[in-house]
Protein backbone atom coordinates (compact mmCIF):
# COMPACT_ATOMS: atom_id res chain seq x y z
CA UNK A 1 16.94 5.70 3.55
CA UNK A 2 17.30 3.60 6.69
CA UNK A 3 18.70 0.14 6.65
CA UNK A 4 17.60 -2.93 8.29
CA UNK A 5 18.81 -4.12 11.35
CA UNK A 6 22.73 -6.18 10.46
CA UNK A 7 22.10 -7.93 13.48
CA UNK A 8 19.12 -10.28 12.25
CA UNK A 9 19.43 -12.90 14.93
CA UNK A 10 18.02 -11.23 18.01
CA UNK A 11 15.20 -8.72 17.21
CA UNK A 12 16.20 -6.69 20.42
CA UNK A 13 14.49 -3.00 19.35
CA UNK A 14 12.26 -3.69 17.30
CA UNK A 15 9.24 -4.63 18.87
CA UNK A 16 9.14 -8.21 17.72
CA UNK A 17 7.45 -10.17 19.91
CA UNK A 18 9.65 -12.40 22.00
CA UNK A 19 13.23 -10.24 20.41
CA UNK A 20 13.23 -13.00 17.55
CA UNK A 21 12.92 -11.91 14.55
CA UNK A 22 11.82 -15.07 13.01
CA UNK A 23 12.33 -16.33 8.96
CA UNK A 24 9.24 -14.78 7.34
CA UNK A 25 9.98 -11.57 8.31
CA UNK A 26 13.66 -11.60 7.35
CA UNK A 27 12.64 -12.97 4.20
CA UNK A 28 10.34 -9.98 3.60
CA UNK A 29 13.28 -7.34 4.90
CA UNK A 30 15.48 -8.85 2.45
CA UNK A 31 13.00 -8.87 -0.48
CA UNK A 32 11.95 -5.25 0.29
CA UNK A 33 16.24 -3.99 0.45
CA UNK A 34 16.48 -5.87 -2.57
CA UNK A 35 13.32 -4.26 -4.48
CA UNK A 36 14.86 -0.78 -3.29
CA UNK A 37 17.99 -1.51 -3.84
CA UNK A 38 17.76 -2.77 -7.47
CA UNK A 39 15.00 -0.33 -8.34
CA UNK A 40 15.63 0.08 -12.00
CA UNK A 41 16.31 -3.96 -13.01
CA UNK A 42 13.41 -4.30 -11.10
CA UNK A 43 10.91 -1.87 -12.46
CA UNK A 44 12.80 -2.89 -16.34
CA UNK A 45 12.28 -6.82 -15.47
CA UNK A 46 8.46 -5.55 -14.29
CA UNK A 47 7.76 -3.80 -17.61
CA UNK A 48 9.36 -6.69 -19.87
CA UNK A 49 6.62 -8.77 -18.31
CA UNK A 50 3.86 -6.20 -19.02
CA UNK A 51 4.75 -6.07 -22.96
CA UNK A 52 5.15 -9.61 -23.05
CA UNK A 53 2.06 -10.45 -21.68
CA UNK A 54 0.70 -7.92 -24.19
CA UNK A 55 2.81 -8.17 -27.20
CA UNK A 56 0.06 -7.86 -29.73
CA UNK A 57 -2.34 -5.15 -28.38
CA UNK A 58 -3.51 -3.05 -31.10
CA UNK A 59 -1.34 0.24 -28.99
CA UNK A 60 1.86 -1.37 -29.13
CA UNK A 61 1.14 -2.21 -32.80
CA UNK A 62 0.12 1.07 -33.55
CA UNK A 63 3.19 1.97 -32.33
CA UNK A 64 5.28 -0.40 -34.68
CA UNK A 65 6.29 -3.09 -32.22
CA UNK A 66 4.95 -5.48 -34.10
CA UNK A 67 5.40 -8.19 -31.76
CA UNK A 68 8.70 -7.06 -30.36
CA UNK A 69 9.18 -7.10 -26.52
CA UNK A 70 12.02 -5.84 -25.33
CA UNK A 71 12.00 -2.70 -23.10
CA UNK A 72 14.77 -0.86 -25.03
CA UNK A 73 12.75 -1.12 -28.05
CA UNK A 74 9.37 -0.07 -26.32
CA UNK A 75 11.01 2.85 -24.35
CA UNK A 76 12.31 4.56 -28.25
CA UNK A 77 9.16 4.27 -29.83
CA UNK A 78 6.82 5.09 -26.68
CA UNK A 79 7.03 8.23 -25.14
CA UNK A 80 6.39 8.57 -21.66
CA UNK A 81 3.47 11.04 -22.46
CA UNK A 82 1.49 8.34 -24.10
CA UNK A 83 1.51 5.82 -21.41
């Protein structure tokens, strides 16, 4: 996968307008290297938050959470065929 740029301070090839690449977008380059980079705390801090949020849906109780909401827990007793 391709990195971004080291050299953040200039812009110089990369079509930014002026060769400055300016705080908004280095903010999103370094939230998008972090999202890829940290992939699987991301997408098991993601799901935490979805079975929080729905801790005591009848499916997860069916499935014996009871309440429970960490991901460990959810991940045994759900199979990835039922999601």
């Amino acid at each position: 996968m391709p990195e971004a740029p080291k050299n953040r301070g200039n812009g110089a090839g990369l079509g930014v307008e002026g060769g400055i690449l300016d705080d908004k977008n280095i903010r999103a380059l370094e939230f998008i290297e972090d999202v890829t980079m940290n992939a699987k705390e991301v997408q098991m801090q993601v799901l935490s938050e979805i079975i929080t949020r729905n801790s005591n849906v009848e499916y997860l109780q069916r499935h014996g959470l009871n309440g429970r909401v960490d991901a460990d827990t959810f991940k045994k007793i759900v199979a990835c065929c039922h999601i």
